[in-house]
PDB file of N, CA and C in Angstrom:
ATOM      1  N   UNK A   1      17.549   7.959  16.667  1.00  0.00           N
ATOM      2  CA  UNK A   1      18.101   6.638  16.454  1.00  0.00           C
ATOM      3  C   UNK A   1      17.171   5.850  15.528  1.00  0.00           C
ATOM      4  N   UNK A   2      17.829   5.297  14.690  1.00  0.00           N
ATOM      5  CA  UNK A   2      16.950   4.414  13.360  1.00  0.00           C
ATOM      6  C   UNK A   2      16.106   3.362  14.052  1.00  0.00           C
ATOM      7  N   UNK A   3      14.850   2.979  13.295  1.00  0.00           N
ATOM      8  CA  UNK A   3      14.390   2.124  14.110  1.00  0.00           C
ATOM      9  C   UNK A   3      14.306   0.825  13.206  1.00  0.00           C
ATOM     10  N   UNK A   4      14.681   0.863  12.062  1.00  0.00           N
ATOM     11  CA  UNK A   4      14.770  -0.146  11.231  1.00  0.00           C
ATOM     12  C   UNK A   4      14.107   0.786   9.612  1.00  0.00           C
ATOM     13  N   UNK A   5      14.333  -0.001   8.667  1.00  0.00           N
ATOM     14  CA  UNK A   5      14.261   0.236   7.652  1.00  0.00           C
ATOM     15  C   UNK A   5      12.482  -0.256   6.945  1.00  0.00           C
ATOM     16  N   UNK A   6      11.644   1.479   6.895  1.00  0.00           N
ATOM     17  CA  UNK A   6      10.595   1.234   6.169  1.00  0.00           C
ATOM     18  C   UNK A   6      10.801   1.244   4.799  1.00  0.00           C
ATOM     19  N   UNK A   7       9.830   0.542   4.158  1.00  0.00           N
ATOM     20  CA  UNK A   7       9.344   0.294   2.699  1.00  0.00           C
ATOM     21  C   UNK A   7       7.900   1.416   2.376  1.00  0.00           C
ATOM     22  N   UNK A   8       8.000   2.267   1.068  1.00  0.00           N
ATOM     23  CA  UNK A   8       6.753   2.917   1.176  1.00  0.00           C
ATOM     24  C   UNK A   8       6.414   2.017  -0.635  1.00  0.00           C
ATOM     25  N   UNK A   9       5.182   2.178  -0.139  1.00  0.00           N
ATOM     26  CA  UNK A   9       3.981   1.144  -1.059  1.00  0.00           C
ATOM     27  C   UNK A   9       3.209   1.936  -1.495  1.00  0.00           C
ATOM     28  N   UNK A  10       3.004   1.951  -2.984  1.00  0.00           N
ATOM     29  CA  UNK A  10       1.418   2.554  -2.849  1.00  0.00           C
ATOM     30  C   UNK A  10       0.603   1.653  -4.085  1.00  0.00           C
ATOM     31  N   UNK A  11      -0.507   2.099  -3.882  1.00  0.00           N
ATOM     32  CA  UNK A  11      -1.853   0.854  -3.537  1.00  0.00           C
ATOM     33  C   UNK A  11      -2.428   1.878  -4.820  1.00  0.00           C
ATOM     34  N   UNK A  12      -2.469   0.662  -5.529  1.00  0.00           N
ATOM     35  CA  UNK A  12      -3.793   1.095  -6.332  1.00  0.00           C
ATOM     36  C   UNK A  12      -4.881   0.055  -7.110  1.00  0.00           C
ATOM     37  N   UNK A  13      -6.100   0.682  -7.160  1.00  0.00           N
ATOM     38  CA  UNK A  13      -7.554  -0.018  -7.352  1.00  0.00           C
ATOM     39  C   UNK A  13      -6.798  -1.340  -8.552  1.00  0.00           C
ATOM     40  N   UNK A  14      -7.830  -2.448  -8.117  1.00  0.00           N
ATOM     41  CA  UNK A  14      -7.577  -3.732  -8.798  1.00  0.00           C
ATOM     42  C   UNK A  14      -8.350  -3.590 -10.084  1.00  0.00           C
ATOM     43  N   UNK A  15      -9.559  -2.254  -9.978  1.00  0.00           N
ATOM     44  CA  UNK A  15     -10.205  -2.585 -11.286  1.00  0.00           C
ATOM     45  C   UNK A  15      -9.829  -1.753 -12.228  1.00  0.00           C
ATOM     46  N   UNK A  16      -9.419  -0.306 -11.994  1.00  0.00           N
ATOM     47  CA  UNK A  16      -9.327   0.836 -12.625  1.00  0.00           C
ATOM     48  C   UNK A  16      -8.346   1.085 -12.937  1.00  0.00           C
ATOM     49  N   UNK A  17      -7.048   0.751 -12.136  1.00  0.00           N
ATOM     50  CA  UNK A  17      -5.827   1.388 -11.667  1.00  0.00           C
ATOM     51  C   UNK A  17      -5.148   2.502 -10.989  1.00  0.00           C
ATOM     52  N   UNK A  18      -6.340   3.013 -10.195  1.00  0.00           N
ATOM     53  CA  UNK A  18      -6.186   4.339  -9.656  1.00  0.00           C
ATOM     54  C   UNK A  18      -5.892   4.182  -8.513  1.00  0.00           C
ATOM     55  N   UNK A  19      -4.601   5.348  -8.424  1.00  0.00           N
ATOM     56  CA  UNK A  19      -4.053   5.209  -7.331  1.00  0.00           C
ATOM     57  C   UNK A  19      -4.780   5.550  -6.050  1.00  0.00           C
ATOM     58  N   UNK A  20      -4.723   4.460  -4.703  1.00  0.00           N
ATOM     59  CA  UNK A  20      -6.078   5.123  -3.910  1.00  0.00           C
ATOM     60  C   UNK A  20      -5.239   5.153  -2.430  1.00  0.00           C
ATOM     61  N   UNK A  21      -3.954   4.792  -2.321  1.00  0.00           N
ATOM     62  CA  UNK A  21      -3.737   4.801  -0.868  1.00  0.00           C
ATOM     63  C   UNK A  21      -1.554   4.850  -0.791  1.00  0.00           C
ATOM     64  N   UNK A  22      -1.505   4.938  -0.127  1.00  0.00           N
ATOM     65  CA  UNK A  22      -0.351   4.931   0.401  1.00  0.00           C
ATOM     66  C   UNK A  22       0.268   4.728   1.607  1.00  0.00           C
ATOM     67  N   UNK A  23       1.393   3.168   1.656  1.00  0.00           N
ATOM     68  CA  UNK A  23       1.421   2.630   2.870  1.00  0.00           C
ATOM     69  C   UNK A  23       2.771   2.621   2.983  1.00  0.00           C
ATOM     70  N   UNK A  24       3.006   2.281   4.142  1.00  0.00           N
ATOM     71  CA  UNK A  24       4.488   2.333   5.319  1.00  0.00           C
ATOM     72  C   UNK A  24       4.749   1.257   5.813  1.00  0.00           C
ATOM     73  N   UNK A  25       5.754   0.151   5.324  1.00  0.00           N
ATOM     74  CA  UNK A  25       5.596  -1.062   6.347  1.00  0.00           C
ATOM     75  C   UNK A  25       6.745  -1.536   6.673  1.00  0.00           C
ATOM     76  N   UNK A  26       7.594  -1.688   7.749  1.00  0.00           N
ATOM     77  CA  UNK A  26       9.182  -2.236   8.073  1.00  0.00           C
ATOM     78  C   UNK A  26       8.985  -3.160   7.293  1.00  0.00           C
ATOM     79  N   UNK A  27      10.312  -3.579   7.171  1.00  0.00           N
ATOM     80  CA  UNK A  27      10.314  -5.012   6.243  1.00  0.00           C
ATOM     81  C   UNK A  27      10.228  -6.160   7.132  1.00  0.00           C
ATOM     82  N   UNK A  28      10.509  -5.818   8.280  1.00  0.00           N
ATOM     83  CA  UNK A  28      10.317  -6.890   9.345  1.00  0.00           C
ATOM     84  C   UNK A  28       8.459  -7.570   9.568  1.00  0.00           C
ATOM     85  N   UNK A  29       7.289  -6.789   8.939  1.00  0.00           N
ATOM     86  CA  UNK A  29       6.323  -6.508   9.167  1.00  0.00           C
ATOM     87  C   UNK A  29       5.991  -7.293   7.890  1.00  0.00           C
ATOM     88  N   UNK A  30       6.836  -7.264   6.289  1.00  0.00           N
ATOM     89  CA  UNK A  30       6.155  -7.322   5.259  1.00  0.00           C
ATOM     90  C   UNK A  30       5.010  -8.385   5.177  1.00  0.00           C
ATOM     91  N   UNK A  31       5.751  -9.394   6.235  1.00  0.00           N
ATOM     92  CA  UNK A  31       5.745 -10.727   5.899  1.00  0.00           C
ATOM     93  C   UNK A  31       3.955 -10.749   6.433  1.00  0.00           C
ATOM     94  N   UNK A  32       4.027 -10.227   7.886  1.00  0.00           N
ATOM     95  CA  UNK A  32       2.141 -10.519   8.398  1.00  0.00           C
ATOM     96  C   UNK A  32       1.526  -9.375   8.128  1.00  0.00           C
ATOM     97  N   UNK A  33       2.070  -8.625   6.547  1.00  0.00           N
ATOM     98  CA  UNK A  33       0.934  -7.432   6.325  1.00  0.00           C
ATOM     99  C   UNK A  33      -0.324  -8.316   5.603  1.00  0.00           C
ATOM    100  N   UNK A  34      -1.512  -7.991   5.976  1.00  0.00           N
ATOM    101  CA  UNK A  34      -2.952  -8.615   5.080  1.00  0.00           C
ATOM    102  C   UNK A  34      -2.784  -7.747   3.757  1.00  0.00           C
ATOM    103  N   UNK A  35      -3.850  -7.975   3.150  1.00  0.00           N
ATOM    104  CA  UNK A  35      -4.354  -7.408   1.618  1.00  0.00           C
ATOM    105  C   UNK A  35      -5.390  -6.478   2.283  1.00  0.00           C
ATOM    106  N   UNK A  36      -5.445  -5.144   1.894  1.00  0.00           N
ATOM    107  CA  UNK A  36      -6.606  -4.253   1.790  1.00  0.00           C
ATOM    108  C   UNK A  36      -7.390  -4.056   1.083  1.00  0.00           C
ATOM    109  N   UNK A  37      -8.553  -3.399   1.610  1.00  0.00           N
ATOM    110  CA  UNK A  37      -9.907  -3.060   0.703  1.00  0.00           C
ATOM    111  C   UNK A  37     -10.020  -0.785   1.075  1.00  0.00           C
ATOM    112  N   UNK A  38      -9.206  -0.666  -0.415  1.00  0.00           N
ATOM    113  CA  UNK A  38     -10.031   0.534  -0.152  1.00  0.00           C
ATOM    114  C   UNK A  38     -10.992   0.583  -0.826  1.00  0.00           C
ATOM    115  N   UNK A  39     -11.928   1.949  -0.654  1.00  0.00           N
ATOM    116  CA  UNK A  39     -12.853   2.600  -1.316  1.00  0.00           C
ATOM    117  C   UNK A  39     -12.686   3.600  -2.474  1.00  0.00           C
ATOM    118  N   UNK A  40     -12.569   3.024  -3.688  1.00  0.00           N
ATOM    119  CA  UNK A  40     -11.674   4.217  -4.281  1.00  0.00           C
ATOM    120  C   UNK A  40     -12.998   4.669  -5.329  1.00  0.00           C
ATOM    121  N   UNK A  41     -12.443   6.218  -5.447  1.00  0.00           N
ATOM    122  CA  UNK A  41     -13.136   7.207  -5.368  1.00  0.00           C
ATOM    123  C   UNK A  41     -13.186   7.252  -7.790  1.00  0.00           C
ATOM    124  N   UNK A  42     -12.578   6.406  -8.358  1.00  0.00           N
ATOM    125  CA  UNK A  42     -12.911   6.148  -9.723  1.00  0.00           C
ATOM    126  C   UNK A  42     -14.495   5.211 -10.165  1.00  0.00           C
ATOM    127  N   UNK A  43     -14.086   4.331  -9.469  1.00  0.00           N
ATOM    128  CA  UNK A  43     -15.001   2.923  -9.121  1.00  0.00           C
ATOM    129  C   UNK A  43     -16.091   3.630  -8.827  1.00  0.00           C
ATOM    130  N   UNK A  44     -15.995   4.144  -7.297  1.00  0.00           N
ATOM    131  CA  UNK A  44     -17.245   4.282  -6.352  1.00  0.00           C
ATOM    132  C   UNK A  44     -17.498   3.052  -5.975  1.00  0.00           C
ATOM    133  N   UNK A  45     -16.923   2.111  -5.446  1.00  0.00           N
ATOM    134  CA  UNK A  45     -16.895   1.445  -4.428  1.00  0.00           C
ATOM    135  C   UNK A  45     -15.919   0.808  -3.983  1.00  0.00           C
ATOM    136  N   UNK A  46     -16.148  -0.274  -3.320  1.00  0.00           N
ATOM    137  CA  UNK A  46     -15.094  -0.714  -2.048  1.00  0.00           C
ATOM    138  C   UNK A  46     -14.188  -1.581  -3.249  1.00  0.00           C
ATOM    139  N   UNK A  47     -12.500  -1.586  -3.426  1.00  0.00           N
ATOM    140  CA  UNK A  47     -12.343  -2.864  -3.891  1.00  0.00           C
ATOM    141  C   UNK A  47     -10.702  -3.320  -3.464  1.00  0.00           C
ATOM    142  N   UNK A  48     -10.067  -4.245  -3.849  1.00  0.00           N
ATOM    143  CA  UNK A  48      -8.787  -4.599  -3.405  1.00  0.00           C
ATOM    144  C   UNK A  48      -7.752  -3.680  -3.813  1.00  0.00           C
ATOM    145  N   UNK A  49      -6.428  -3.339  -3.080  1.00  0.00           N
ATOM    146  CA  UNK A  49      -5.490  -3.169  -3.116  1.00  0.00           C
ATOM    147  C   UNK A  49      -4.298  -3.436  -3.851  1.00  0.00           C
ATOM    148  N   UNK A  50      -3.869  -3.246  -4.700  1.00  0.00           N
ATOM    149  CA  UNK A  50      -2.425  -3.689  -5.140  1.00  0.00           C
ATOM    150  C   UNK A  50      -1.300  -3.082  -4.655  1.00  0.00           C
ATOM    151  N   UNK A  51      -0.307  -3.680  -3.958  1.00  0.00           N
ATOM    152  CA  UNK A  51       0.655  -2.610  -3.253  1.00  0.00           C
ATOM    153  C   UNK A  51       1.628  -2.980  -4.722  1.00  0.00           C
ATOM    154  N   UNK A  52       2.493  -1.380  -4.927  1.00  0.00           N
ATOM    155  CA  UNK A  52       3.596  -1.516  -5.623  1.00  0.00           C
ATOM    156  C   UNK A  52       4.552  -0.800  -5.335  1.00  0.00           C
ATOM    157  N   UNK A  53       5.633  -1.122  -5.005  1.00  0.00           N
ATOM    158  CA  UNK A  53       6.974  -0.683  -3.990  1.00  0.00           C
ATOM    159  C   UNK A  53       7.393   0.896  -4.911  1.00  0.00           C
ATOM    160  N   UNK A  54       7.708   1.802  -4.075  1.00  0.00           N
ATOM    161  CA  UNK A  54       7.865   3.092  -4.535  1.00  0.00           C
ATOM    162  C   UNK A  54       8.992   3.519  -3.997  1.00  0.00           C
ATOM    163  N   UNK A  55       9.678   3.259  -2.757  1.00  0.00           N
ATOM    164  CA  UNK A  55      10.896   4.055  -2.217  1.00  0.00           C
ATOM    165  C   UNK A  55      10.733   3.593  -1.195  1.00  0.00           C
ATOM    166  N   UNK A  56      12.412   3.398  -0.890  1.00  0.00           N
ATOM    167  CA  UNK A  56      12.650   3.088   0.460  1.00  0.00           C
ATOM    168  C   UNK A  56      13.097   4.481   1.012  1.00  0.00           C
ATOM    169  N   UNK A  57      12.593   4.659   2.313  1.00  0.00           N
ATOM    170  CA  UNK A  57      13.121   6.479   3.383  1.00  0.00           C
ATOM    171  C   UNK A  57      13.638   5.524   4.422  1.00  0.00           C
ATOM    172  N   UNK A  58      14.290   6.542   4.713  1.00  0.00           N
ATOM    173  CA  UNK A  58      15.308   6.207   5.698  1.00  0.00           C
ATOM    174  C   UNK A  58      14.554   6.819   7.136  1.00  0.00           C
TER     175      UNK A  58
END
C-alpha cells in the first residue's frame, strides 16, 4: 500500500559541482527538510548541499 509520494534529490557540492549525495524526501516533509553539509570527496572538505530534483518513484 502507497505511503505517499517521494521526491528523489540529488545534492551536489556548492563549490565544485560534484555530485556528493542522494536524497529521498515525501513532499509532505519538503517543507521541514534543513540544508546539508556533506564532505565531498573533489574539495576534500566539509561543504553545503544543493538539492536538485531528479525523479519522482512511486
Amino acid at each position: 500500500m502507497p505511503r505517499g509520494k517521494k521526491t528523489v534529490y540529488a545534492g551536489f557540492c556548492t563549490d565544485c559541482n560534484a555530485r556528493t549525495t542522494t536524497v529521498r524526501i515525501s513532499k509532505a516533509k519538503k517543507a521541514d527538510f534543513r540544508p546539508l553539509e556533506k564532505f565531498c570527496n573533489r574539495c576534500r572538505k566539509q561543504t553545503k548541499v544543493k538539492l536538485k530534483e531528479e525523479k519522482h518513484s512511486s
